[in-house]
N, C-alpha and C. Protein backbone atom coordinates (compact mmCIF):
# COMPACT_ATOMS: atom_id res chain seq x y z
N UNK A 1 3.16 -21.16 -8.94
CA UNK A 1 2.09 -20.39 -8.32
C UNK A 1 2.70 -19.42 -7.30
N UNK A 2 2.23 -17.64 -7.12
CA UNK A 2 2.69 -17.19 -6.53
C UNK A 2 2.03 -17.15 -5.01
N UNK A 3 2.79 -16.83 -3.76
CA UNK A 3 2.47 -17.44 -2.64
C UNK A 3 1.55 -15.95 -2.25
N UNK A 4 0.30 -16.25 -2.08
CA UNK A 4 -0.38 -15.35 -1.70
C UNK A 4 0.06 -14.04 -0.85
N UNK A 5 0.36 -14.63 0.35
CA UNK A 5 1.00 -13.92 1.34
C UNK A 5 2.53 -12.95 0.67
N UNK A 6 2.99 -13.54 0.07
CA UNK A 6 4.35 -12.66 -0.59
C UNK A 6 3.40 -11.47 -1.33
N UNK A 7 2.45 -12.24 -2.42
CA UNK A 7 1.98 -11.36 -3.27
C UNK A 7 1.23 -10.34 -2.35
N UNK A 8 0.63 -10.18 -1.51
CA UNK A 8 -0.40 -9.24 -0.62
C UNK A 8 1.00 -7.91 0.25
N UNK A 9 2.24 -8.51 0.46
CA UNK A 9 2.71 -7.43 1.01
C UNK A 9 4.06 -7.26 0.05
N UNK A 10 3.70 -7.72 -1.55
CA UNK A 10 4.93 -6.93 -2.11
C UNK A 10 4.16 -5.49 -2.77
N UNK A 11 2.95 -4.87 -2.45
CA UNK A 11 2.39 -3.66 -2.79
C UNK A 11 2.97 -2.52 -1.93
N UNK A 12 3.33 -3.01 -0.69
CA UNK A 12 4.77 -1.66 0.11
C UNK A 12 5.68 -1.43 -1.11
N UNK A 13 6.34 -1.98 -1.88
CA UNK A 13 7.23 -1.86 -2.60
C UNK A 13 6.89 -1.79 -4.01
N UNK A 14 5.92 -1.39 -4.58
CA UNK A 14 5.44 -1.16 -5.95
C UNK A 14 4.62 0.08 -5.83
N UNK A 15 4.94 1.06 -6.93
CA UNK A 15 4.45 2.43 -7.60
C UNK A 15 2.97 2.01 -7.67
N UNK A 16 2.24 3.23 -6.86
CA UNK A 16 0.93 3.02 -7.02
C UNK A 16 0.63 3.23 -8.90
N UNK A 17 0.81 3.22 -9.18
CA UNK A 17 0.59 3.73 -11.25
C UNK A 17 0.86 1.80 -11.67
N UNK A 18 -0.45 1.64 -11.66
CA UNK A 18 -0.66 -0.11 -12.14
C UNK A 18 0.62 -0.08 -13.57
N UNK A 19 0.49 1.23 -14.57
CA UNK A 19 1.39 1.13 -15.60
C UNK A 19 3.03 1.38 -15.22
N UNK A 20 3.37 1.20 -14.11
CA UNK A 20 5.21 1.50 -13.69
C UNK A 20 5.09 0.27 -12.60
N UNK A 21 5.59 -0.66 -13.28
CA UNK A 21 5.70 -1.40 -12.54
C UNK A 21 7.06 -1.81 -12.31
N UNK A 22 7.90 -1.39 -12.68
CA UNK A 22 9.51 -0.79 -12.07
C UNK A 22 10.22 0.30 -11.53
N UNK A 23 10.39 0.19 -10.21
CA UNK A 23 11.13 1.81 -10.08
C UNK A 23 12.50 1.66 -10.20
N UNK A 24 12.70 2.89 -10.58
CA UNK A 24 13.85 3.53 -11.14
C UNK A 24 14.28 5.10 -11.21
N UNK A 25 15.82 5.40 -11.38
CA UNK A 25 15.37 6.67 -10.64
C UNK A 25 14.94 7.46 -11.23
N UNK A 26 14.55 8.46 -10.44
CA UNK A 26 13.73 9.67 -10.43
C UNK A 26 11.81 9.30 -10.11
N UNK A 27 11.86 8.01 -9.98
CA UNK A 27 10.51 8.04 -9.26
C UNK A 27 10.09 8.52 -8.06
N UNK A 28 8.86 8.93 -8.07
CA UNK A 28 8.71 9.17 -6.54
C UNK A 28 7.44 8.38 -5.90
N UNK A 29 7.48 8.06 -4.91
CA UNK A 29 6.49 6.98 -4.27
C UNK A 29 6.45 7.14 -2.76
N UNK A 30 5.77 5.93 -2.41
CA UNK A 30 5.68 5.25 -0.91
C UNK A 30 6.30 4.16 -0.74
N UNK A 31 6.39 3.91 -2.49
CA UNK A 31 7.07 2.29 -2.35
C UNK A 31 8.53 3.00 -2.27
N UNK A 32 9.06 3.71 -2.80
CA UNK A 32 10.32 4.38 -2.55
C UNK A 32 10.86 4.29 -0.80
N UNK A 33 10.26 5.21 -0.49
CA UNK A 33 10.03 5.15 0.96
C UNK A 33 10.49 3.84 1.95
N UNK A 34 9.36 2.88 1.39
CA UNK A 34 9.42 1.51 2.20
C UNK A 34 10.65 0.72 1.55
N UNK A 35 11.13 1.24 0.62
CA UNK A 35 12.40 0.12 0.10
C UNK A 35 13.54 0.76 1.10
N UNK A 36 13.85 2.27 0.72
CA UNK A 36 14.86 2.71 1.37
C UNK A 36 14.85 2.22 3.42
N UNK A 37 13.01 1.66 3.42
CA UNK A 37 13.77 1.66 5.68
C UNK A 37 13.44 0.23 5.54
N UNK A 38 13.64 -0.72 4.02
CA UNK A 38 13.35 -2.12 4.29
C UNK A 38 15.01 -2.46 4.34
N UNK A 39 15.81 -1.51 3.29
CA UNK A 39 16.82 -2.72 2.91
C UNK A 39 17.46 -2.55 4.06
N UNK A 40 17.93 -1.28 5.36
CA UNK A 40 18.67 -1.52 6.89
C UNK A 40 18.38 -2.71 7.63
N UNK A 41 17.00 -2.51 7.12
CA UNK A 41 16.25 -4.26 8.10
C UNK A 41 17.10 -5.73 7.84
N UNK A 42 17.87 -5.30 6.27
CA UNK A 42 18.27 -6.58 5.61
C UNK A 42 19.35 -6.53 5.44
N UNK A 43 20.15 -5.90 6.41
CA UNK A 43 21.98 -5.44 6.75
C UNK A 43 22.13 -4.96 5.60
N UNK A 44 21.84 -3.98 4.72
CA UNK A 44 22.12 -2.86 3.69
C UNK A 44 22.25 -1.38 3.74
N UNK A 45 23.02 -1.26 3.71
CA UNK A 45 22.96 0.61 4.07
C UNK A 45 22.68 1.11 2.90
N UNK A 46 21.85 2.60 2.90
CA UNK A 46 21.32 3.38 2.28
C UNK A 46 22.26 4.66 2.37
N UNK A 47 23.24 5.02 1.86
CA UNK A 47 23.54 6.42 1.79
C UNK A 47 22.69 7.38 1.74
N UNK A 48 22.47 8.11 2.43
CA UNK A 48 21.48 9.41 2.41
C UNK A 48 21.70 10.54 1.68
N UNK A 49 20.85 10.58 0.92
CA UNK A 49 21.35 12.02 0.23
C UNK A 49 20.36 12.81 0.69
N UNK A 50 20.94 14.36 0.07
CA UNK A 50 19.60 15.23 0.95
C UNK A 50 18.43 15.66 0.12
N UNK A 51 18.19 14.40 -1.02
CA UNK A 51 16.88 14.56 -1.20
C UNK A 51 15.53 13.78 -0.73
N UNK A 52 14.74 13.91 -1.03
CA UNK A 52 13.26 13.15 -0.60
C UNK A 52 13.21 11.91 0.09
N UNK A 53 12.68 11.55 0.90
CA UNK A 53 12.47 9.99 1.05
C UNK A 53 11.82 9.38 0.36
N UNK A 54 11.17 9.66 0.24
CA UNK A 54 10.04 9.28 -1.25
C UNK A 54 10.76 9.36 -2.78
N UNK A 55 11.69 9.80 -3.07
CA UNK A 55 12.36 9.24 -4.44
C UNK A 55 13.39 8.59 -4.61
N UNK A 56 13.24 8.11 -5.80
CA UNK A 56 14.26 6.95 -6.25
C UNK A 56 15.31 7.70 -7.01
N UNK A 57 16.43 7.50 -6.34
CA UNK A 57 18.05 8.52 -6.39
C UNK A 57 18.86 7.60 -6.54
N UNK A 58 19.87 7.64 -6.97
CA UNK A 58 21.49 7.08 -7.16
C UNK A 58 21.58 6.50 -5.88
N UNK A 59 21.31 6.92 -5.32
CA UNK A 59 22.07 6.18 -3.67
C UNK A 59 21.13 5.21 -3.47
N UNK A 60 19.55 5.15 -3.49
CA UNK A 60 18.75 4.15 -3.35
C UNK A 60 18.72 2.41 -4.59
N UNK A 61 19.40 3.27 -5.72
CA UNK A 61 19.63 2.39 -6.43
C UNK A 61 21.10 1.45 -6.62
N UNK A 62 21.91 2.10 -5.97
CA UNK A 62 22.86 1.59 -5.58
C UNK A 62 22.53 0.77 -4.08
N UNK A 63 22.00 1.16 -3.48
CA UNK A 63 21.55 0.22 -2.07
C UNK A 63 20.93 -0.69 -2.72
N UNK A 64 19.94 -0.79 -3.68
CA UNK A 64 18.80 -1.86 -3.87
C UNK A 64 20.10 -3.05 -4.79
N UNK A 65 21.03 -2.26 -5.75
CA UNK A 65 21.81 -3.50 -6.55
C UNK A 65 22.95 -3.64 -5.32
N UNK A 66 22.93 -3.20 -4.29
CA UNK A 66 23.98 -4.01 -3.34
C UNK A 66 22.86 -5.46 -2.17
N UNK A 67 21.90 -4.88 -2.07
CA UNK A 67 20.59 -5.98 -2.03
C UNK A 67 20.81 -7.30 -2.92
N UNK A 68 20.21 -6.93 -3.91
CA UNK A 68 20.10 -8.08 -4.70
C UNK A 68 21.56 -8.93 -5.43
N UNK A 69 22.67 -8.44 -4.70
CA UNK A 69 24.22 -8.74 -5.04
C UNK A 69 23.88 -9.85 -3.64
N UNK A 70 23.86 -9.26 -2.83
CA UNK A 70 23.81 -9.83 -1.58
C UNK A 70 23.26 -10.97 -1.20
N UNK A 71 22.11 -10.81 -1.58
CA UNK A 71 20.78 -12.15 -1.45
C UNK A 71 20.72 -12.99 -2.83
N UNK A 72 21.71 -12.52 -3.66
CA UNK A 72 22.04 -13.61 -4.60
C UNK A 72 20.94 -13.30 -6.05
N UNK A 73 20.43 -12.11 -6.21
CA UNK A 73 18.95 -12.31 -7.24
C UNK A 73 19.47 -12.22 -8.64
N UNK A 74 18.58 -12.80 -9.41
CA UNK A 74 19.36 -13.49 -11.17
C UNK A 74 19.81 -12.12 -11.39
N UNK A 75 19.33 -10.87 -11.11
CA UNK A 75 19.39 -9.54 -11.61
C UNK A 75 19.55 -8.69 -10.55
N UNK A 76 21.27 -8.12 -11.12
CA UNK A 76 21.49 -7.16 -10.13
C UNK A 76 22.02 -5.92 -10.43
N UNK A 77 20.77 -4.99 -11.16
CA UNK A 77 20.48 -3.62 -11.96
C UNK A 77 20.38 -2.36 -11.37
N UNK A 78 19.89 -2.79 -10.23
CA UNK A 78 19.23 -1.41 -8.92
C UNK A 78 17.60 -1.29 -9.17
N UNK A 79 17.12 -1.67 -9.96
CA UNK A 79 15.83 -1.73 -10.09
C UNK A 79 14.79 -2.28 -9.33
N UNK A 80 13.98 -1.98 -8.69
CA UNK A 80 12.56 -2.74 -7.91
C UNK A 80 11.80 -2.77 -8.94
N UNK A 81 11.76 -4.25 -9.58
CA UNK A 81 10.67 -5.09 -10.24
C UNK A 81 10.02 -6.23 -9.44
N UNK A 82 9.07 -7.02 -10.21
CA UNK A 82 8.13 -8.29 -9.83
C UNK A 82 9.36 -8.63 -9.09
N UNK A 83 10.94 -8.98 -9.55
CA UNK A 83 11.32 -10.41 -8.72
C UNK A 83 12.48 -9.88 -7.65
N UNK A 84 12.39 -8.53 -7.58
CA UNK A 84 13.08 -7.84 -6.14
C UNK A 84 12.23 -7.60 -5.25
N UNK A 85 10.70 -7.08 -5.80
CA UNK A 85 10.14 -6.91 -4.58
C UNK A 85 9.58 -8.14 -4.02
N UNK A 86 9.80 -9.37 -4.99
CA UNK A 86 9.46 -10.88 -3.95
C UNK A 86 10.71 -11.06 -3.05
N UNK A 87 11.46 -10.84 -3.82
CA UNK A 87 12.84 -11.18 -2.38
C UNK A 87 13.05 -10.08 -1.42
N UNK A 88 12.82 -8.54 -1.60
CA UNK A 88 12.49 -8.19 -0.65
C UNK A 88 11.51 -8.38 0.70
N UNK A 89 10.44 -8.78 0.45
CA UNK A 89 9.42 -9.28 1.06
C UNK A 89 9.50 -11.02 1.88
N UNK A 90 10.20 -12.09 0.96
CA UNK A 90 10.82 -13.00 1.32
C UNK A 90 11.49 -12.88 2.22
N UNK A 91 13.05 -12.11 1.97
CA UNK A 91 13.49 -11.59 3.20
C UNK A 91 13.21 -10.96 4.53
N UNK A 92 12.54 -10.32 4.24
CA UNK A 92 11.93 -9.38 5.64
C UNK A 92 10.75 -10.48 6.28
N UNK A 93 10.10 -11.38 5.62
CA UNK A 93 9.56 -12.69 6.20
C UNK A 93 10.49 -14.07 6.76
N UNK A 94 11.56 -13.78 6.53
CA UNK A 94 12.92 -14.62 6.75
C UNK A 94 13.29 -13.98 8.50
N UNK A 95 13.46 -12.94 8.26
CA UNK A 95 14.12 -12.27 9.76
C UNK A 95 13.16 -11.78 10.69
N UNK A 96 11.58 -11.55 10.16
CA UNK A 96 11.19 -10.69 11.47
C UNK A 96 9.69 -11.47 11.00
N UNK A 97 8.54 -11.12 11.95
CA UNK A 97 7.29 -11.97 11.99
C UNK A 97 6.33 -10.62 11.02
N UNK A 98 5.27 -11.10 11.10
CA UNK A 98 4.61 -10.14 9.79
C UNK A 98 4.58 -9.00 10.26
N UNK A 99 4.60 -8.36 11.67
CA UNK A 99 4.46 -7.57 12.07
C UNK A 99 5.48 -6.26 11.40
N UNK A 100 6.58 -6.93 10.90
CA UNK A 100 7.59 -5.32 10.70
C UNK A 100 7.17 -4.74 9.85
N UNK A 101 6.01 -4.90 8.92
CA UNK A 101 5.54 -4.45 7.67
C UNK A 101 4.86 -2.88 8.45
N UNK A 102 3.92 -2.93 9.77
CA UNK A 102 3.95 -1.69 10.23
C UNK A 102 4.88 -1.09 10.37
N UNK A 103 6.18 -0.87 10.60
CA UNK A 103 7.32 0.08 10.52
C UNK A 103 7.14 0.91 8.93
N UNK A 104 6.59 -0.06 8.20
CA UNK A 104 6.54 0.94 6.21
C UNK A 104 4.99 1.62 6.30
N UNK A 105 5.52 2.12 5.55
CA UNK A 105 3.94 3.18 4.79
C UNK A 105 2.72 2.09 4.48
N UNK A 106 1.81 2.66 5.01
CA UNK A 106 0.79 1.36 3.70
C UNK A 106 0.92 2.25 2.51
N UNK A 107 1.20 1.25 1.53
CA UNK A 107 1.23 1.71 0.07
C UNK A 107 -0.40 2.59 -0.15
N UNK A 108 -0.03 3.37 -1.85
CA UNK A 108 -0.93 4.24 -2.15
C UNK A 108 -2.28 3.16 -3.13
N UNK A 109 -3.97 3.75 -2.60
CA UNK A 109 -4.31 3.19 -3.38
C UNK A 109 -5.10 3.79 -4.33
């Protein structure tokens, strides 16, 4: 059973388009956004490139598979699916109180 509370704030990190429920690059989002100022929270650096904050680029996907290298996840692709954005969210409930979720975008609805 999934834990309510995980499930209610892994929507920071999922493409408002109910049909993309993986990002990858060249997406563009809010969930983009909130991955790239979640993973610093989770000792990961983001190389900056000088495009968008809002899209999903080589450098964000290389931050997200140095994430999930890190925190150990079965899959480590660069992709934000169902079981990165639970350990993202896990994590950031691991180190800080619910409150850091205001530092991200509210997702799109």
């Amino acid at each position: 059973m999934i834990d309510p509370l995980l499930s209610r704030y892994q929507w920071y990190f999922r493409h408002s388009d109910d049909d993309h429920d993986v990002l990858d690059i060249g997406d563009r989002s809010i969930a983009c956004t909130n991955v790239r100022r979640a993973l610093p929270m989770l000792d990961v650096e983001v190389v900056a490139e000088l495009s968008a904050e809002n899209l999903y680029d080589q450098s964000l996907k290389d931050a997200v598979k140095a994430f999930q290298t890190k925190y150990r996840h079965r899959v480590a692709d660069g992709l934000v699916g169902p079981g990165t954005r639970a350990l993202l969210v896990s994590e950031l409930f691991h180190r800080y109180p619910v409150q850091i979720f205001a530092r991200l975008k509210r997702p799109e609805m």
